[in-house]
PDB file of N, CA and C in Angstrom:
ATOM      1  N   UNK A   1      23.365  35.892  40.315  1.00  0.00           N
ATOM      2  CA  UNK A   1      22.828  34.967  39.332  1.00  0.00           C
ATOM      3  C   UNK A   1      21.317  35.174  39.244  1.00  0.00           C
ATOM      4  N   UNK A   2      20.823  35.586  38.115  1.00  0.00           N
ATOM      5  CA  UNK A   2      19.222  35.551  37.832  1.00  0.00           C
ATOM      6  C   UNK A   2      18.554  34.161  38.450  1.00  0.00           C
ATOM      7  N   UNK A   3      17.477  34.288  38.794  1.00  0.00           N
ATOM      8  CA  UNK A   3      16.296  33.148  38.788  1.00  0.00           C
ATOM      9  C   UNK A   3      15.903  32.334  37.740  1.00  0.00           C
ATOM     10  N   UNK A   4      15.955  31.384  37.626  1.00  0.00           N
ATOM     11  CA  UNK A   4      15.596  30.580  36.291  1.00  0.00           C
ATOM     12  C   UNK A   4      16.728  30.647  35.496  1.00  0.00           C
ATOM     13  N   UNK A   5      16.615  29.701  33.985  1.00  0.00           N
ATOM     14  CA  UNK A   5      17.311  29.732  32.906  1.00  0.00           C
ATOM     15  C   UNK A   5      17.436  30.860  32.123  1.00  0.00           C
ATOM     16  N   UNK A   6      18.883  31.417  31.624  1.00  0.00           N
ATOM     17  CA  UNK A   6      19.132  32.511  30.501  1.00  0.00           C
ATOM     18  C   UNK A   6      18.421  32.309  29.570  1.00  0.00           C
ATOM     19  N   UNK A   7      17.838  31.519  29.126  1.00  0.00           N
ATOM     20  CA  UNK A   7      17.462  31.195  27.759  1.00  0.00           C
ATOM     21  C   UNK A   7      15.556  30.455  28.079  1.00  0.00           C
ATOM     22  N   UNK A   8      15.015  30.744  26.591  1.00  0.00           N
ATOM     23  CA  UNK A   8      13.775  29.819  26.796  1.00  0.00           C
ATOM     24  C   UNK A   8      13.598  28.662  26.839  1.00  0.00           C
ATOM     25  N   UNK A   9      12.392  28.409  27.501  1.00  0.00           N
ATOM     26  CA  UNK A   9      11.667  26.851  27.878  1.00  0.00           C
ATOM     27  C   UNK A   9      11.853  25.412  27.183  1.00  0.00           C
ATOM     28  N   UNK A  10      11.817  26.161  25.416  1.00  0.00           N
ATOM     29  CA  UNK A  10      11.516  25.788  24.710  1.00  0.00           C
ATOM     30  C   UNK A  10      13.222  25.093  23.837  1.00  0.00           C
ATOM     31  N   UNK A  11      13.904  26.237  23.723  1.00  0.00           N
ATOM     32  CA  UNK A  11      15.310  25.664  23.683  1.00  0.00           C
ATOM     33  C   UNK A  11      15.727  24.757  24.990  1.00  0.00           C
ATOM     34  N   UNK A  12      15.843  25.129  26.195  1.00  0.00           N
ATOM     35  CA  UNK A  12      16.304  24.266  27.165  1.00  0.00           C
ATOM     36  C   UNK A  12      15.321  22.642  26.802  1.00  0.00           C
ATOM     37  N   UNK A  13      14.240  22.748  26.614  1.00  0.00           N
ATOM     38  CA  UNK A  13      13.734  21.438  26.338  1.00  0.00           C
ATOM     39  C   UNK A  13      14.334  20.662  24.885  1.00  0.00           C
ATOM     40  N   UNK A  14      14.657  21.453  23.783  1.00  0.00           N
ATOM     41  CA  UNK A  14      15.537  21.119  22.875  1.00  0.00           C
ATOM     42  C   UNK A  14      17.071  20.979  22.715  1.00  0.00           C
ATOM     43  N   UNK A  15      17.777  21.616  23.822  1.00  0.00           N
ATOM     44  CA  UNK A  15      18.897  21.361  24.044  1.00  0.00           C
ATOM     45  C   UNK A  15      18.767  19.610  25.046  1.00  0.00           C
ATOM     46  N   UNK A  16      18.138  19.716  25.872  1.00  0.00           N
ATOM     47  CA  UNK A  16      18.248  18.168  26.400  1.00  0.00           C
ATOM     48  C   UNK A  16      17.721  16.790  25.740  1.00  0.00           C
ATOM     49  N   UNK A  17      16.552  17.177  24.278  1.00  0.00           N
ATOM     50  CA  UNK A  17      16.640  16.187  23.807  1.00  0.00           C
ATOM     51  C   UNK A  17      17.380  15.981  22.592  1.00  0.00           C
ATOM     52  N   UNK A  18      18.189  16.530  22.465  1.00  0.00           N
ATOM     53  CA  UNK A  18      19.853  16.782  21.561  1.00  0.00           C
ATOM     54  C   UNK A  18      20.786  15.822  22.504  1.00  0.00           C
ATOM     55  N   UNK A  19      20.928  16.758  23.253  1.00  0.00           N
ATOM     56  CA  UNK A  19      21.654  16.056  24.412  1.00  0.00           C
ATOM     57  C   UNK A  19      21.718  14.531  24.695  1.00  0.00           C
ATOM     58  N   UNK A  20      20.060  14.770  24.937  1.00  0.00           N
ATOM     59  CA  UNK A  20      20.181  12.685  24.707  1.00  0.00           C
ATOM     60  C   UNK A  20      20.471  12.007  23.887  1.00  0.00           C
ATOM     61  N   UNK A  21      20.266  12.565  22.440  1.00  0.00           N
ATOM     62  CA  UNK A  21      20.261  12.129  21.403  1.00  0.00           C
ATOM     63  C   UNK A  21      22.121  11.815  20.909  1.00  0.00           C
ATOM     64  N   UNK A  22      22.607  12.321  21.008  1.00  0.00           N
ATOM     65  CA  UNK A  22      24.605  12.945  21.125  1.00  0.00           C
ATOM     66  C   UNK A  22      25.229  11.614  22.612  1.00  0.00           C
ATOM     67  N   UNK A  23      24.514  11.243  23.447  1.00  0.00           N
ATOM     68  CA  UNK A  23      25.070  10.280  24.345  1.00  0.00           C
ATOM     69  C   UNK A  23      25.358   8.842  23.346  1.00  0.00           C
ATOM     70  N   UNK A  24      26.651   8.328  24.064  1.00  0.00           N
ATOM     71  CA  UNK A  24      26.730   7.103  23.100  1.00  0.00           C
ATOM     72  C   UNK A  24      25.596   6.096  23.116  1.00  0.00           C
ATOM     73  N   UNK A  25      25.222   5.098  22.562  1.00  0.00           N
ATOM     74  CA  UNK A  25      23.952   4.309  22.661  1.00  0.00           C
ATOM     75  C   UNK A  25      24.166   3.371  23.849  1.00  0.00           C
ATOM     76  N   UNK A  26      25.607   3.176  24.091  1.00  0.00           N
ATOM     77  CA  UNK A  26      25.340   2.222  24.973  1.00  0.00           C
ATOM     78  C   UNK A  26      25.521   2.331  26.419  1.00  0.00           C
ATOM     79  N   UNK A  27      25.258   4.062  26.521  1.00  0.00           N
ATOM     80  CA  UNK A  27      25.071   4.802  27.805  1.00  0.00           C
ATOM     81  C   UNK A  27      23.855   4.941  28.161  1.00  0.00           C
ATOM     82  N   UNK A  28      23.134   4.769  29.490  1.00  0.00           N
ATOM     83  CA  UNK A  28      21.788   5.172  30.326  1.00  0.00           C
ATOM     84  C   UNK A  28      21.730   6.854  29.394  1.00  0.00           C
ATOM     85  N   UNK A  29      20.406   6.615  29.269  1.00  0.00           N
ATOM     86  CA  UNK A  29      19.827   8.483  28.962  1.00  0.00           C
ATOM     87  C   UNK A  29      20.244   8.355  27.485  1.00  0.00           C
ATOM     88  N   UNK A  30      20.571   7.550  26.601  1.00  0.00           N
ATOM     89  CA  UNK A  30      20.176   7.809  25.450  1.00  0.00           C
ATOM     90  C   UNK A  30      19.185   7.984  24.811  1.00  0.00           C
ATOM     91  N   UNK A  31      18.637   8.712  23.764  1.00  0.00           N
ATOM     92  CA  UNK A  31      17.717   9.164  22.836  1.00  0.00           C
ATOM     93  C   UNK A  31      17.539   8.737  21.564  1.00  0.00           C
ATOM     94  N   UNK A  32      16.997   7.850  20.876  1.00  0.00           N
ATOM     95  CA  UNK A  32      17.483   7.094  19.554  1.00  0.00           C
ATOM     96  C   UNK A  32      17.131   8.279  19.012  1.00  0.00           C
ATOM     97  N   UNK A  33      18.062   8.383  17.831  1.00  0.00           N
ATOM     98  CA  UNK A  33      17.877   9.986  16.913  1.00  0.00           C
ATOM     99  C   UNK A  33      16.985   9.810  16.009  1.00  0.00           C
ATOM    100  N   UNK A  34      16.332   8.676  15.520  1.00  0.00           N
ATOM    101  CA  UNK A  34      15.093   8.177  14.808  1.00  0.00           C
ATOM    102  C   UNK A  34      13.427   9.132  15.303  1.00  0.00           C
ATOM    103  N   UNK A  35      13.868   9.169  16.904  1.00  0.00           N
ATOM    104  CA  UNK A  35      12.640   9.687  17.582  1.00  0.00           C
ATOM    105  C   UNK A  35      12.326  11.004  17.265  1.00  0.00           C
ATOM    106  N   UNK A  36      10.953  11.206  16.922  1.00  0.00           N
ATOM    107  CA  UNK A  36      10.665  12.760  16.662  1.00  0.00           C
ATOM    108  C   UNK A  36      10.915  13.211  18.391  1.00  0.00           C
ATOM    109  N   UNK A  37      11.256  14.978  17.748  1.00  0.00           N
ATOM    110  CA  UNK A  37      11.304  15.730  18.781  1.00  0.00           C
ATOM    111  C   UNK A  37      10.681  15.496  20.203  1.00  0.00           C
ATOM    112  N   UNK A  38      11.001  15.999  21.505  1.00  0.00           N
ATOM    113  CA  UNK A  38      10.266  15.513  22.663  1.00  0.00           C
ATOM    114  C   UNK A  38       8.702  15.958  22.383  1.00  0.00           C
ATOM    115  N   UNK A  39       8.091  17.233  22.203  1.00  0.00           N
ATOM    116  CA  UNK A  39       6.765  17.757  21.878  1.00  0.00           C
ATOM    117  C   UNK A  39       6.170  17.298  21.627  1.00  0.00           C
ATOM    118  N   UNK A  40       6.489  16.785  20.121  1.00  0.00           N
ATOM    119  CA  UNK A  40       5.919  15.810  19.553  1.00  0.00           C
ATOM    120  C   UNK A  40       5.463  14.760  19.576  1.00  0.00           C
ATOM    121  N   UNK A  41       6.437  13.966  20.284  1.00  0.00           N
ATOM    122  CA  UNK A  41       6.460  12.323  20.903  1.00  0.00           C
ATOM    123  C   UNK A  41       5.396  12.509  22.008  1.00  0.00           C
ATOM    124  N   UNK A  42       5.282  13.628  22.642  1.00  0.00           N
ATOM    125  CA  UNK A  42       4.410  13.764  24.247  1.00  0.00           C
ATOM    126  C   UNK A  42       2.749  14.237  23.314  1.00  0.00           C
ATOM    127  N   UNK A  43       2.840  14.861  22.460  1.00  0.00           N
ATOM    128  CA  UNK A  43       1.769  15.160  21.843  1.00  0.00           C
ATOM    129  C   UNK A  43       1.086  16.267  22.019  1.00  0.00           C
ATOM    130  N   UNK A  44       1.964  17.244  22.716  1.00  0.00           N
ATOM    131  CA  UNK A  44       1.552  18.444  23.083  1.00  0.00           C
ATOM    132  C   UNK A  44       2.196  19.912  22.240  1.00  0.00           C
ATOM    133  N   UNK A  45       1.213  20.519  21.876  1.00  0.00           N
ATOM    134  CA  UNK A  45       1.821  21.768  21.143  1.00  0.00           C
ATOM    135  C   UNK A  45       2.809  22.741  22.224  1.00  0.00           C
ATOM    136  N   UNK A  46       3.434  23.708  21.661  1.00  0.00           N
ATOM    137  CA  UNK A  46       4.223  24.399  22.270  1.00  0.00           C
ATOM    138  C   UNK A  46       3.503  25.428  22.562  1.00  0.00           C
ATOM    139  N   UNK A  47       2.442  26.049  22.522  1.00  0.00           N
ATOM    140  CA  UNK A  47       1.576  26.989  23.153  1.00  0.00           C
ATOM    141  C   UNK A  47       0.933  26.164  24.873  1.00  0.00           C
ATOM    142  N   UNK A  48       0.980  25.009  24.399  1.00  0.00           N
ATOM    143  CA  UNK A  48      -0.150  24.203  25.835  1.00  0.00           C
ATOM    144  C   UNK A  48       1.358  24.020  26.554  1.00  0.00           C
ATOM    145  N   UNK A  49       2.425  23.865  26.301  1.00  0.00           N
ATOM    146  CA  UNK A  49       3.385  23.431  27.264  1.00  0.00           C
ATOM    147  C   UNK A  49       3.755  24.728  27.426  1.00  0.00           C
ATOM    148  N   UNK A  50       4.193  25.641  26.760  1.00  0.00           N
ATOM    149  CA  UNK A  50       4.716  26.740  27.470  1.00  0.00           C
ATOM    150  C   UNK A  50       3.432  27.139  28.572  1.00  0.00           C
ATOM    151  N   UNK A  51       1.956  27.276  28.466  1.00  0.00           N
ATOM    152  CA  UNK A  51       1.039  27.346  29.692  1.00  0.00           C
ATOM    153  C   UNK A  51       1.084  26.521  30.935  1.00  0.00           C
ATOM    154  N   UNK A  52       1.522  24.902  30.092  1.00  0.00           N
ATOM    155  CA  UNK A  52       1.265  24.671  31.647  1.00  0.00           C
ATOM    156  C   UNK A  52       2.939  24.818  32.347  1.00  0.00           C
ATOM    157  N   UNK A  53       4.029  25.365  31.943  1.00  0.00           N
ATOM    158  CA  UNK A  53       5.123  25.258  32.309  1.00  0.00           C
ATOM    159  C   UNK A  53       5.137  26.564  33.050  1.00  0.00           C
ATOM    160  N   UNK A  54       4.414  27.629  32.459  1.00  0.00           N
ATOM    161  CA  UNK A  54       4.637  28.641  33.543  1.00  0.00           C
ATOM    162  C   UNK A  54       3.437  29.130  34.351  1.00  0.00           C
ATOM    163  N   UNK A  55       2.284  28.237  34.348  1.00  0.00           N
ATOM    164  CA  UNK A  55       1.307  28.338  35.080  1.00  0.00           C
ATOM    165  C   UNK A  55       0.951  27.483  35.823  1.00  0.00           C
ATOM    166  N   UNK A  56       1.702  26.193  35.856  1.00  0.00           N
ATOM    167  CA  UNK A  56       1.549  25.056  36.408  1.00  0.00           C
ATOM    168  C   UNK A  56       0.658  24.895  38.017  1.00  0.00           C
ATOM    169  N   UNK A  57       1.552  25.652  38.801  1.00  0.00           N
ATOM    170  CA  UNK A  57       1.399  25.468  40.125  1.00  0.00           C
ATOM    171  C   UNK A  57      -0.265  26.505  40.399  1.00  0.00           C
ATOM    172  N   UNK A  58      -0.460  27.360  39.733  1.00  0.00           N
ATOM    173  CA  UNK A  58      -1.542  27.919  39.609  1.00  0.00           C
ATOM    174  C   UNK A  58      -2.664  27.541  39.367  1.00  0.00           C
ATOM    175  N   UNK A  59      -2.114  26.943  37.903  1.00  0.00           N
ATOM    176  CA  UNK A  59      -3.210  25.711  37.391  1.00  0.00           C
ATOM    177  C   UNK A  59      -3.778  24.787  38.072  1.00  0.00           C
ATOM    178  N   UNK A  60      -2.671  24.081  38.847  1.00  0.00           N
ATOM    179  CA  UNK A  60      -2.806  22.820  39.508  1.00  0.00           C
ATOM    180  C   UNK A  60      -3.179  22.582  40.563  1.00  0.00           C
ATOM    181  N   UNK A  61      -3.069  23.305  41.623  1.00  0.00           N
ATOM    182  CA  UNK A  61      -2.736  23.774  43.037  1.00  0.00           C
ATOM    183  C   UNK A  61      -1.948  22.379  43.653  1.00  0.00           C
ATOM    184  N   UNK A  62      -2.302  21.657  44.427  1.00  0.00           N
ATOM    185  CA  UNK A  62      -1.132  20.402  45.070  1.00  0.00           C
ATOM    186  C   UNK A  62      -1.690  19.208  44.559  1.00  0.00           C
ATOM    187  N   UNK A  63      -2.635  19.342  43.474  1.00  0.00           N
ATOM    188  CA  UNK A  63      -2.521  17.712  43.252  1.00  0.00           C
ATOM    189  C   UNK A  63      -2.969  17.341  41.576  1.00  0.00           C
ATOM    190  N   UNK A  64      -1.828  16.692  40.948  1.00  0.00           N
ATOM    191  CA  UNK A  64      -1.898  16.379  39.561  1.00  0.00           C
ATOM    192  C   UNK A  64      -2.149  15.092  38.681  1.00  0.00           C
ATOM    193  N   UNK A  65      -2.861  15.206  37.655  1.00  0.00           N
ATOM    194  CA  UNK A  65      -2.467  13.591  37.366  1.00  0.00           C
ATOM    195  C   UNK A  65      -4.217  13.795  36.734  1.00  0.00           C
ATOM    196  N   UNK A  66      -4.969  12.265  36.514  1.00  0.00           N
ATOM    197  CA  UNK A  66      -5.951  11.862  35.582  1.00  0.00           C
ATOM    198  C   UNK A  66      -7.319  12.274  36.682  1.00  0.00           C
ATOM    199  N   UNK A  67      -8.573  13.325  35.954  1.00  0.00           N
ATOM    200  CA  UNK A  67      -9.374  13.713  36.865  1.00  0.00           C
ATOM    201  C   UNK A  67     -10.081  12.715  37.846  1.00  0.00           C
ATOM    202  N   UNK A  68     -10.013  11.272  36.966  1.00  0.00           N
ATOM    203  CA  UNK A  68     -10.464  10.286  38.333  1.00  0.00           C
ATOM    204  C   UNK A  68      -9.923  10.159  39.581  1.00  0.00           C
ATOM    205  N   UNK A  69      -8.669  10.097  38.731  1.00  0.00           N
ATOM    206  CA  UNK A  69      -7.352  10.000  40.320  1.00  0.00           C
ATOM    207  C   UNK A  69      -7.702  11.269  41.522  1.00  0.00           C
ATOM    208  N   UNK A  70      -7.805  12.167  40.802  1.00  0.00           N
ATOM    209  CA  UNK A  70      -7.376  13.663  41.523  1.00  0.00           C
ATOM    210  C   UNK A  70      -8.834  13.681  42.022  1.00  0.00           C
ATOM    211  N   UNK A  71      -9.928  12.920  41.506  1.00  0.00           N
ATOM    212  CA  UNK A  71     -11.526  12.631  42.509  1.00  0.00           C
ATOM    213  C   UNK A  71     -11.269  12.099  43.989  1.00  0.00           C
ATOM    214  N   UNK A  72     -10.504  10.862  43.404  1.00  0.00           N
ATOM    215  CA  UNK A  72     -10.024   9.692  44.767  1.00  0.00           C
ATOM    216  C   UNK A  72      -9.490  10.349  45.340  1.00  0.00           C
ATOM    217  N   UNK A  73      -8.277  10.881  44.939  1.00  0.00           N
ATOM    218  CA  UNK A  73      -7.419  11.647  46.435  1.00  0.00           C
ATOM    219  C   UNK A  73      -8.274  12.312  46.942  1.00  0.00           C
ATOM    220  N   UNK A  74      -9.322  13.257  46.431  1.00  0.00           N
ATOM    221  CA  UNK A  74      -9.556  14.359  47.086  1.00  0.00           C
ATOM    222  C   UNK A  74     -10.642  13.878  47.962  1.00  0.00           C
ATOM    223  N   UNK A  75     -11.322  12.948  47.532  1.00  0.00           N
ATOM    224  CA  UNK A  75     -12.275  12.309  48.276  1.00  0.00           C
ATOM    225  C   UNK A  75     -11.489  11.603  49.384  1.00  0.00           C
ATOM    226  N   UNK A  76     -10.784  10.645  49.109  1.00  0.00           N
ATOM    227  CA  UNK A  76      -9.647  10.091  50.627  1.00  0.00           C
ATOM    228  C   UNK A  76      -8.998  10.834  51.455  1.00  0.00           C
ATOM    229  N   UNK A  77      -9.132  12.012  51.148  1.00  0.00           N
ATOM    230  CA  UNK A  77      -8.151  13.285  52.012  1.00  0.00           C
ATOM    231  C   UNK A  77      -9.090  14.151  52.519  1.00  0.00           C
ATOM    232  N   UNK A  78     -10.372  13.976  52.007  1.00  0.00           N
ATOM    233  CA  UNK A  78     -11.681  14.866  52.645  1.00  0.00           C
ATOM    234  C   UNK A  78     -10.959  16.345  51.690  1.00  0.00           C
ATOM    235  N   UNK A  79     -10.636  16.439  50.779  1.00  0.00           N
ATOM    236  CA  UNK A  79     -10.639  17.999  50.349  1.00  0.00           C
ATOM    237  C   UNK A  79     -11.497  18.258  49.877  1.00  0.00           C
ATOM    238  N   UNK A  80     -12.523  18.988  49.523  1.00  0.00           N
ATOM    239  CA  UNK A  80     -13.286  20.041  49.102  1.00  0.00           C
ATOM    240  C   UNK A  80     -12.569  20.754  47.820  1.00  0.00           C
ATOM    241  N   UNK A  81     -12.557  20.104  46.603  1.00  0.00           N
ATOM    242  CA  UNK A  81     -11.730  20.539  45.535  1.00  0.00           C
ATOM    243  C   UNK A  81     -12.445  19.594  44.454  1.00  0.00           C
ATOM    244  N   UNK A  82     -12.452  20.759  43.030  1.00  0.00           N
ATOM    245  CA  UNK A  82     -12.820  19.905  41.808  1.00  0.00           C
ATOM    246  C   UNK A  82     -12.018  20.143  40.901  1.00  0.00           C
ATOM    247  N   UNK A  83     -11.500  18.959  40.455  1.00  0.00           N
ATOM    248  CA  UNK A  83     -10.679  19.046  38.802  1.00  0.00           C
ATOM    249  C   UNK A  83     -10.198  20.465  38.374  1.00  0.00           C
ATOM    250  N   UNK A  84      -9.537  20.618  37.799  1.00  0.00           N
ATOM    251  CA  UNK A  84      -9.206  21.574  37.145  1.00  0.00           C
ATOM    252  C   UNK A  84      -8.993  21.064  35.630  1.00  0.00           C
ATOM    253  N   UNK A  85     -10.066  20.989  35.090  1.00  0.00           N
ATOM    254  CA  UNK A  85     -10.292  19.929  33.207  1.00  0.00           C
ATOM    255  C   UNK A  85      -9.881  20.522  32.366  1.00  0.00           C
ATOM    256  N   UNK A  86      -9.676  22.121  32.801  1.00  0.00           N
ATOM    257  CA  UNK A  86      -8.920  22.628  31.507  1.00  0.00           C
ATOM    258  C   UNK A  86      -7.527  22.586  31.342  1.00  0.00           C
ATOM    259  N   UNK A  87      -6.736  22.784  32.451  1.00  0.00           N
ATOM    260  CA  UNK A  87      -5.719  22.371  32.501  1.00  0.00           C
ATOM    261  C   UNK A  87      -5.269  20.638  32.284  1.00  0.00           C
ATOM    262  N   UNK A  88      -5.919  20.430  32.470  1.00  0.00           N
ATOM    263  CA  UNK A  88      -5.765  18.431  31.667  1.00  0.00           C
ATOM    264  C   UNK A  88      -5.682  18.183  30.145  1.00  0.00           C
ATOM    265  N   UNK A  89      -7.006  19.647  29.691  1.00  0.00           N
ATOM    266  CA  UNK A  89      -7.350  19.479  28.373  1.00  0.00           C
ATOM    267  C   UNK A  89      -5.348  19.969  27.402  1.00  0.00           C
ATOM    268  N   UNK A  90      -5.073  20.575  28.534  1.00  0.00           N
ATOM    269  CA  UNK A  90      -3.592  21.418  27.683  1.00  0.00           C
ATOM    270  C   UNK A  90      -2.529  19.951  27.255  1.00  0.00           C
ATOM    271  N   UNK A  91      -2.630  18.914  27.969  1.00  0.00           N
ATOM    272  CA  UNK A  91      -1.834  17.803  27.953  1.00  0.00           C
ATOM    273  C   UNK A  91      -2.277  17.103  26.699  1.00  0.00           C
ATOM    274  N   UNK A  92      -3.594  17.525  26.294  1.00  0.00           N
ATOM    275  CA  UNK A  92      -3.731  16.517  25.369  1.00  0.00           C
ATOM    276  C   UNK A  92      -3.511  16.741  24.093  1.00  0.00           C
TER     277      UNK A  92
END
């Protein structure tokens, strides 16, 4: 069996919000079909998600989330680490 999914990022993320969308309504994990696409709704283009999806851990190294937050931890944990802002900038 290969590593990863047969198929792209981008379909597998469109096959599951189909998926949700196809569950009956009055099942957990429904998707109202009213809702634009997941991308869309998150507000991120498909060039910035396919980057941070396959660069993530590179990008990120072990700690993610809003550059204040990722100040505090790093300051409460004594790390020696600054933001990574461009990779934040891809979320937006």
């Amino acid at each position: 069996m290969p590593d990863g999914l047969p198929f792209e990022l981008s379909d597998y993320l469109e096959w599951v919000d189909m998926t949700g969308r196809i569950i009956r309504e009055d099942k957990r994990g429904v998707i109202n079909a009213s809702l634009l696409p997941i991308l869309q709704r998150l507000n991120i283009s498909s060039e910035n998600w396919l980057c941070i999806a396959t660069e993530f851990g590179a990008r990120t190294g072990a700690v993610v989330g809003a550059e204040q937050s990722i100040v505090h931890y790093c300051d409460s944990n004594k790390l020696n680490r600054k933001p990574r802002s461009r990779h934040n900038r891809l979320l937006a």
